[in-house]
Protein backbone atom coordinates (compact mmCIF):
# COMPACT_ATOMS: atom_id res chain seq x y z
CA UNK A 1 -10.00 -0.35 -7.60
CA UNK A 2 -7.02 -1.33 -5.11
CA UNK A 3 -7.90 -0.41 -2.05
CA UNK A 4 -5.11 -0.85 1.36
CA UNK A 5 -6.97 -0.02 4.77
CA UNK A 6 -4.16 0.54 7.08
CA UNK A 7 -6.61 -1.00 10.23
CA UNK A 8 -3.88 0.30 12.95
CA UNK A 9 -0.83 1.11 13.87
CA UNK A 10 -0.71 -1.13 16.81
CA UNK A 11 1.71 -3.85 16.68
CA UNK A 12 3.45 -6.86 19.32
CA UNK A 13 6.86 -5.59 17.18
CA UNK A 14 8.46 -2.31 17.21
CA UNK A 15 10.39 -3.02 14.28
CA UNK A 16 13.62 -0.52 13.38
CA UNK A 17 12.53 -0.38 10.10
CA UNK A 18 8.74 0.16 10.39
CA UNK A 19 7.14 2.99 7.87
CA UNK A 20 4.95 3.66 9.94
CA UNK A 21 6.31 3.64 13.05
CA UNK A 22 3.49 1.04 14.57
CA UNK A 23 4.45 -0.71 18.02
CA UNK A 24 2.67 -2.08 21.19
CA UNK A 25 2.00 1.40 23.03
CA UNK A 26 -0.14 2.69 19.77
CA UNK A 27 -4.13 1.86 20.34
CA UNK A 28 -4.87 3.62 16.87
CA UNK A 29 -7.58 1.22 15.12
CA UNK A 30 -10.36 1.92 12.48
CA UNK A 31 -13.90 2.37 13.70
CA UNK A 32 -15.27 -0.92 12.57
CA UNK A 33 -18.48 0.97 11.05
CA UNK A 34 -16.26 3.46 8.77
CA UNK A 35 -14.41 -0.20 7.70
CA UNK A 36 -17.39 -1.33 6.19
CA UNK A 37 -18.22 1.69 4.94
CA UNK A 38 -14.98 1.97 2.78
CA UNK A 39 -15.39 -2.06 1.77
CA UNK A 40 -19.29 -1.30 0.60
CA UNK A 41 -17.83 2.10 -0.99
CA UNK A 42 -15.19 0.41 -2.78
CA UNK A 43 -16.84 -2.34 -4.10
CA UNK A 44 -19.04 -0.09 -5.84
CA UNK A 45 -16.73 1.46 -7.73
CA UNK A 46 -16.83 -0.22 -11.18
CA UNK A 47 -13.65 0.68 -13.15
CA UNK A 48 -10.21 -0.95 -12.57
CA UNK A 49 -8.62 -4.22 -11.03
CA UNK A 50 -10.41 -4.60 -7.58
CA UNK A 51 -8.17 -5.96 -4.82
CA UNK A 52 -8.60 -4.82 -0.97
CA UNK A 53 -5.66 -5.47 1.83
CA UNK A 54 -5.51 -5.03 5.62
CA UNK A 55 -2.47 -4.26 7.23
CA UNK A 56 -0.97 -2.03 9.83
CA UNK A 57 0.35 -3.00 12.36
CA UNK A 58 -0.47 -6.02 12.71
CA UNK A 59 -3.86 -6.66 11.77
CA UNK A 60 -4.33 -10.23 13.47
CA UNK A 61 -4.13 -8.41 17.14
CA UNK A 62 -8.01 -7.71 15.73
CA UNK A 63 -9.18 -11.23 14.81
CA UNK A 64 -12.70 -11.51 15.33
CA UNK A 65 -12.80 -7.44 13.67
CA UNK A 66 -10.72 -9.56 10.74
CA UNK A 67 -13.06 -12.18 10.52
CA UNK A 68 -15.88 -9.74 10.09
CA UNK A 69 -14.13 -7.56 7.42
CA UNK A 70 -13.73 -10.81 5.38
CA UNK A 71 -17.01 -11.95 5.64
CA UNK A 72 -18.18 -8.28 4.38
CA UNK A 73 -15.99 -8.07 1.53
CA UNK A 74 -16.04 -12.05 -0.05
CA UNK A 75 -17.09 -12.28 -3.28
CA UNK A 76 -17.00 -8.66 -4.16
CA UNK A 77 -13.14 -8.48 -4.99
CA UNK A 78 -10.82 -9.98 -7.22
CA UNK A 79 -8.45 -10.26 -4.42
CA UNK A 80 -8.43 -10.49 -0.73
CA UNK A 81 -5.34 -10.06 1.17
CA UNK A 82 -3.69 -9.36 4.41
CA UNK A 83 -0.30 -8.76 5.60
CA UNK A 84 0.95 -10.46 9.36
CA UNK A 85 4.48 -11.47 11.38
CA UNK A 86 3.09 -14.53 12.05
CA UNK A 87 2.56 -14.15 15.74
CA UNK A 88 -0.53 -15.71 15.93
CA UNK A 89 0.95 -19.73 14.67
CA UNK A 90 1.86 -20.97 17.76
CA UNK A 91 1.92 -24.71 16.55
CA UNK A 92 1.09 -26.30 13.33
CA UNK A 93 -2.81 -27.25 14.88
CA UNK A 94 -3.28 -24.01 15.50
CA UNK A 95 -2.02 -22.50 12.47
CA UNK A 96 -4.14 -24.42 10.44
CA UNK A 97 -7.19 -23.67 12.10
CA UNK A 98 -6.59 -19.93 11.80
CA UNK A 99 -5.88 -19.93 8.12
CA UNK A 100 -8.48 -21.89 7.65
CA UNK A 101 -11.31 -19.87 9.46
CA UNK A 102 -9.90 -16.75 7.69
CA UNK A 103 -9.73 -18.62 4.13
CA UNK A 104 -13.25 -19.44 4.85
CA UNK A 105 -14.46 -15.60 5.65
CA UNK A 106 -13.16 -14.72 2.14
CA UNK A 107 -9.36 -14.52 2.57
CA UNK A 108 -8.14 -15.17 -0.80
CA UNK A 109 -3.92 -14.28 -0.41
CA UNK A 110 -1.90 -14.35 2.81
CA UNK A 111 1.06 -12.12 3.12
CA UNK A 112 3.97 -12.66 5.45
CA UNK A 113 6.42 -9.74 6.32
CA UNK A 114 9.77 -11.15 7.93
CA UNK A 115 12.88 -9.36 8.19
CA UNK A 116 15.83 -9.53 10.88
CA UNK A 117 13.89 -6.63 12.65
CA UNK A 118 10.89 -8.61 12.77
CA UNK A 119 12.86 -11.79 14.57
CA UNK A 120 13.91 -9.32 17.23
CA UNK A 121 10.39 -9.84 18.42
CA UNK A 122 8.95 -12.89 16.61
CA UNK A 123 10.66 -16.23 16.01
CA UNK A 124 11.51 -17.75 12.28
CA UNK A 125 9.50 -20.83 13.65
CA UNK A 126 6.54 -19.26 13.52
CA UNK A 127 6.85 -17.28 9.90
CA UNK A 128 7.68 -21.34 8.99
CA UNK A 129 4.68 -22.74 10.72
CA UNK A 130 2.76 -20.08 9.08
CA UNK A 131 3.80 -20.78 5.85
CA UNK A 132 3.46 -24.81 6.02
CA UNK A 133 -0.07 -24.28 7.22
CA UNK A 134 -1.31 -22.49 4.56
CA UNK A 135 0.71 -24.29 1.79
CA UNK A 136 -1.54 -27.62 3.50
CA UNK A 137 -4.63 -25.37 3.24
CA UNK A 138 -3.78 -24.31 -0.69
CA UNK A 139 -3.90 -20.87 0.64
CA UNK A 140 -1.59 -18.43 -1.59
CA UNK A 141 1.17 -17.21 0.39
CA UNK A 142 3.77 -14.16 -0.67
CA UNK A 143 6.53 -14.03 2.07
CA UNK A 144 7.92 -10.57 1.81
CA UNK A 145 11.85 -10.21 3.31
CA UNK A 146 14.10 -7.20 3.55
CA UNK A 147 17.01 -7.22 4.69
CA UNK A 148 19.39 -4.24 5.58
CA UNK A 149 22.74 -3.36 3.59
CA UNK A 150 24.70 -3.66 6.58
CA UNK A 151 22.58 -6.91 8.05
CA UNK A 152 21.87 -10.22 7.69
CA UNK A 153 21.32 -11.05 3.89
CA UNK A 154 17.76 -11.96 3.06
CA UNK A 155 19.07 -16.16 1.80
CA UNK A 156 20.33 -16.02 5.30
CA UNK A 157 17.57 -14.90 6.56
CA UNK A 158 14.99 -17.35 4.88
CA UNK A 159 17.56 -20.59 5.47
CA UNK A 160 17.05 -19.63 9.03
CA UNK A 161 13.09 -19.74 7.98
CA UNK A 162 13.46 -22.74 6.28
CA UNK A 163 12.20 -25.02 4.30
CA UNK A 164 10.13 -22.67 2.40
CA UNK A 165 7.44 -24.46 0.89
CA UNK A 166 7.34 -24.27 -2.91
CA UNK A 167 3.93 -22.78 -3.30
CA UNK A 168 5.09 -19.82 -1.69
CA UNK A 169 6.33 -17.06 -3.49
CA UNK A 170 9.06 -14.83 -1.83
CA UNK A 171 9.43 -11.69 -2.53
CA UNK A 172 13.05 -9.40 -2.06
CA UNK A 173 12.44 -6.12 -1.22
CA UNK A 174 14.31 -3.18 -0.18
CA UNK A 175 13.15 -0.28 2.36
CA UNK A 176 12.92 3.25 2.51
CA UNK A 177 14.73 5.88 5.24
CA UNK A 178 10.83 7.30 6.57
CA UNK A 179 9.03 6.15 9.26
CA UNK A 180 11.29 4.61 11.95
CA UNK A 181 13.89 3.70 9.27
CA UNK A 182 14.52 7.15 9.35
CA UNK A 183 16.31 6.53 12.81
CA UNK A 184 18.68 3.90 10.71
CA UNK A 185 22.11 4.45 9.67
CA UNK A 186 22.83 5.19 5.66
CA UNK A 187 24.80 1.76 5.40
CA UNK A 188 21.28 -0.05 5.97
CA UNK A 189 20.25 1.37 2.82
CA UNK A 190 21.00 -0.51 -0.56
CA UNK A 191 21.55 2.77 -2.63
CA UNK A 192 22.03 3.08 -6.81
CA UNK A 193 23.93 6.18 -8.26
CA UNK A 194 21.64 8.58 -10.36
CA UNK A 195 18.06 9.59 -10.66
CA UNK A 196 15.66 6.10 -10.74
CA UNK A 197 13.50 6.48 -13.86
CA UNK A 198 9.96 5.03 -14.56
CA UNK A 199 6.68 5.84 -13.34
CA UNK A 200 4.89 5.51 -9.87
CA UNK A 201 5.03 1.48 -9.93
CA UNK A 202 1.86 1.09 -7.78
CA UNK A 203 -1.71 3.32 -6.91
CA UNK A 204 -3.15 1.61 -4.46
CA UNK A 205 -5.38 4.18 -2.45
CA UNK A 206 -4.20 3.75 1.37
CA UNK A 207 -6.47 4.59 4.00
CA UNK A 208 -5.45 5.17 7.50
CA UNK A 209 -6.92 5.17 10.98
CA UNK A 210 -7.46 8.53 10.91
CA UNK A 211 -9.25 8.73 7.01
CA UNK A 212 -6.81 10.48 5.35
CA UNK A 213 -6.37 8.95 1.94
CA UNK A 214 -3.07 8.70 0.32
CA UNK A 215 -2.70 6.95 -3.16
CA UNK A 216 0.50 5.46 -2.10
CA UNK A 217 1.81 2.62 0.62
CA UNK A 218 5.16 3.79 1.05
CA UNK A 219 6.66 5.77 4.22
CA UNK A 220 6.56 9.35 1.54
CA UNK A 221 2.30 8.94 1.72
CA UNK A 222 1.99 10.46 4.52
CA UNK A 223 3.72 13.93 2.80
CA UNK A 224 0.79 16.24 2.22
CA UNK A 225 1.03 16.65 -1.62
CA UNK A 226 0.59 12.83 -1.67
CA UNK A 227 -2.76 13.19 0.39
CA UNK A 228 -5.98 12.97 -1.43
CA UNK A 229 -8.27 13.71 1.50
CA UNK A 230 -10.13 12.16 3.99
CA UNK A 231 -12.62 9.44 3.84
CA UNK A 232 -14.60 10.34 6.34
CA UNK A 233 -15.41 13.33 5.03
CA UNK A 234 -15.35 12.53 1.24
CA UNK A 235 -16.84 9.37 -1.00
CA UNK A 236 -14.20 6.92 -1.94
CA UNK A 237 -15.56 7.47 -5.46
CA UNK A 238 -14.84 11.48 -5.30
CA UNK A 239 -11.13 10.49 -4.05
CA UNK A 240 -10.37 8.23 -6.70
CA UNK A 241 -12.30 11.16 -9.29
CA UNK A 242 -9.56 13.63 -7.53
CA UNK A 243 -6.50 11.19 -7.73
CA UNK A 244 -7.11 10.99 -11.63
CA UNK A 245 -8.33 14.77 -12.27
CA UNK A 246 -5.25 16.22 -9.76
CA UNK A 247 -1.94 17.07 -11.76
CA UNK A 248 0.66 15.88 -9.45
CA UNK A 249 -0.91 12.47 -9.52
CA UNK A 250 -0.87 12.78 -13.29
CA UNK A 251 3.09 12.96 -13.52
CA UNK A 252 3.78 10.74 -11.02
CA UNK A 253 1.41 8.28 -13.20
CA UNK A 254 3.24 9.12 -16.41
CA UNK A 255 6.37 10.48 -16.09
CA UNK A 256 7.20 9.36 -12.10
CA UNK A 257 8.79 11.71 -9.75
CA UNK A 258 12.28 12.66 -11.67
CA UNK A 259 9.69 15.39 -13.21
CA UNK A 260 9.13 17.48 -10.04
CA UNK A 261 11.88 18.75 -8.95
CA UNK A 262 15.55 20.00 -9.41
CA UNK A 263 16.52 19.28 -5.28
CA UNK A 264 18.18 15.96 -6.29
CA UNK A 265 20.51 13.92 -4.12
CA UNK A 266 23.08 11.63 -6.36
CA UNK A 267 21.63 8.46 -5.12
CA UNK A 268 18.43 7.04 -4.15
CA UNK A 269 17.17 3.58 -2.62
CA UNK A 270 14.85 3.37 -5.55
CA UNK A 271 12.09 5.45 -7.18
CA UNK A 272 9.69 5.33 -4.15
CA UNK A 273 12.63 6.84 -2.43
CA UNK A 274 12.81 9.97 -4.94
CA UNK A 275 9.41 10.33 -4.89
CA UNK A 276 9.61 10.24 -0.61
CA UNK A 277 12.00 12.70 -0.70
CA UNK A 278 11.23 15.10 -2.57
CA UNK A 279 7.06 15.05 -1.53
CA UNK A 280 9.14 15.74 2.07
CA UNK A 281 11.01 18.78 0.90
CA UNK A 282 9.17 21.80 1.43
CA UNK A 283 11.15 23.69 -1.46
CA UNK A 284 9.81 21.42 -3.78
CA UNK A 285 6.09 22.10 -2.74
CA UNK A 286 5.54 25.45 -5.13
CA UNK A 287 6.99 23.02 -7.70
CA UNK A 288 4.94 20.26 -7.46
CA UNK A 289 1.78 23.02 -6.83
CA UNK A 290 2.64 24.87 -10.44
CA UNK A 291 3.45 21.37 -12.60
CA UNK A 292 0.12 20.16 -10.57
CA UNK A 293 -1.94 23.34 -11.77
CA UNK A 294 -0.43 23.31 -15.52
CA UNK A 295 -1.43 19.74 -15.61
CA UNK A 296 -4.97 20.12 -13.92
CA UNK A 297 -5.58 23.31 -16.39
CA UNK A 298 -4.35 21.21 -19.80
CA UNK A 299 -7.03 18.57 -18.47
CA UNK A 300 -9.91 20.31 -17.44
CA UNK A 301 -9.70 22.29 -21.26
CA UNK A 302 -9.09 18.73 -22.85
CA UNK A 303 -12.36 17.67 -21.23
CA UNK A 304 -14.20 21.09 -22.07
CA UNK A 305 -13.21 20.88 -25.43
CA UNK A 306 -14.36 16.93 -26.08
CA UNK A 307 -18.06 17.95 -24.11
CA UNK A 308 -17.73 21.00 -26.91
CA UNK A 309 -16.83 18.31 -30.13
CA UNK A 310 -19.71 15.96 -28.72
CA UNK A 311 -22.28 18.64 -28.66
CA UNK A 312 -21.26 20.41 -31.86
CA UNK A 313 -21.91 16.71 -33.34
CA UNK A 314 -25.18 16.21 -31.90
CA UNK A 315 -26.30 19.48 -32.33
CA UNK A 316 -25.29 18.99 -36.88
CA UNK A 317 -26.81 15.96 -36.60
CA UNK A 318 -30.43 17.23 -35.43
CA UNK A 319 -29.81 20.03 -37.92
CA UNK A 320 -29.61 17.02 -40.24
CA UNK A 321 -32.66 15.17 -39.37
CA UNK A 322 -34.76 17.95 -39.57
């Protein structure tokens, strides 16, 4: 399974675009024993592509907790990642020594997040230090840039990073108006006319300081109807059982959020955005709750009626043996 554990929200940026609203006066972090807990939990868990990421925040304010998370989960995923500003590559020495310990614990993908809101707090040198060090260390690197409408474009941006190494993939994306984007003015929002089609595009089960389990990463997971529960209080296996038994998860899985709800706005960022919005609207909630208990009620039949087939069959062919 893909599994995100949101470690914090404390960050050395207070970015204007942050989902999550993390900055320097937050102290929320993950008790280290429930971390493990979720790594040996999801591990276990035998069907789907396993992948696990830590991010926040900014993770790498937690090192040696880092180091120790790695060490617990290498070996036992398909993929290892983490997402970081880059604070921590003071000089190309260090850099390398960093990577290298955490590439060594089990790290198998770095992620940098860069943006004109992160430079406000952390210099391009750094992102580009970053990024040469683990290109030497044959580390796979994704740099992830946004960019606001109104702002600096994100080719501006990454000349300014510059030279990007080749190895490294970069990755374009857009952001959402939640969290502390909220705050941001509609022109820093690239917006397309209509409703955005297509399904949910990612389920990666998020879990946050607190527990609570949302299958979704964007700033709409922390709506309630987007909440699974709580992992401290529930298996990781009974949350992923409830993400693919619950209705509203269904749709969003096959039909995406353009089939809950009639509060529409003529123009969204992109389907995340939709899906935000209307998981935020409290009109749409008896909507989502009725398509959500149609759905749940087709299923649970669908399942009553294959137990009934399979012990119908069973049942003729004892009649037949005897």
């Amino acid at each position: 399974m893909q599994l995100g554990i949101l470690l914090t929200y404390r960050c050395n940026a207070r970015c204007g675009h942050c989902c999550v609203n993390a900055g320097p006066e937050l102290t929320d972090v993950m008790n280290e024993a429930d971390v493990m807990s979720y790594v040996d939990q999801a591990a276990e868990i035998p069907f789907g592509p396993s992948g696990l990421c830590l991010s926040g925040g900014e993770v790498l304010l937690y090192w040696d907790l880092v180091e120790r998370i790695l060490r617990r989960a290498a070996g036992r995923f398909r993929t290892i990642s983490l997402i970081t500003n880059a604070f921590w590559a003071t000089s190309p020495e260090t850099a390398r020594r960093k990577l290298t310990a955490l590439r060594e614990a089990g790290l198998t993908t770095l992620v940098v997040s860069t943006s004109q809101y992160h430079s406000e707090y952390i210099k391009p040198v750094r992102v580009r230090t970053a990024l040469a060090a683990a290109d030497a260390i044959q580390l796979p690197t994704f740099v992830k840039c946004t960019a606001p409408a109104n702002g600096t474009p994100v080719d501006d941006l990454l000349s300014v990073i510059g030279p990007i190494p080749a190895s490294v993939e970069v990755d374009s994306m857009t952001f959402l108006p939640g969290g502390r984007a909220a705050e941001l003015p509609m022109a820093a929002f690239t917006f397309t006319s209509g409703i955005p089609e297509g399904a949910c595009p990612g389920s990666v089960m998020t879990l946050h300081p607190n527990g609570d389990a949302y299958f979704c990463c964007t700033p709409g997971a922390k709506s309630e109807p987007l909440r699974v529960g709580n992992a401290l209080t529930s298996s990781l296996a009974d949350l992923v059982h409830a993400y693919y038994l619950r209705g509203t998860f269904a749709v969003l899985r096959e039909q995406g959020p353009a089939g809950l709800g009639h509060r529409l706005r003529d123009r969204y960022v992109d389907v995340c955005h939709l899906c935000a919005s209307l998981m935020a609207d409290s009109a749409c909630h008896a909507v989502v709750e009725q398509v959500s208990a149609a759905r749940e009620a087709a299923t649970s039949a669908a399942i009553a009626d294959s137990v009934i087939t399979q012990l119908q069959a069973r049942a003729g062919s004892a009649g037949g043996e005897a």
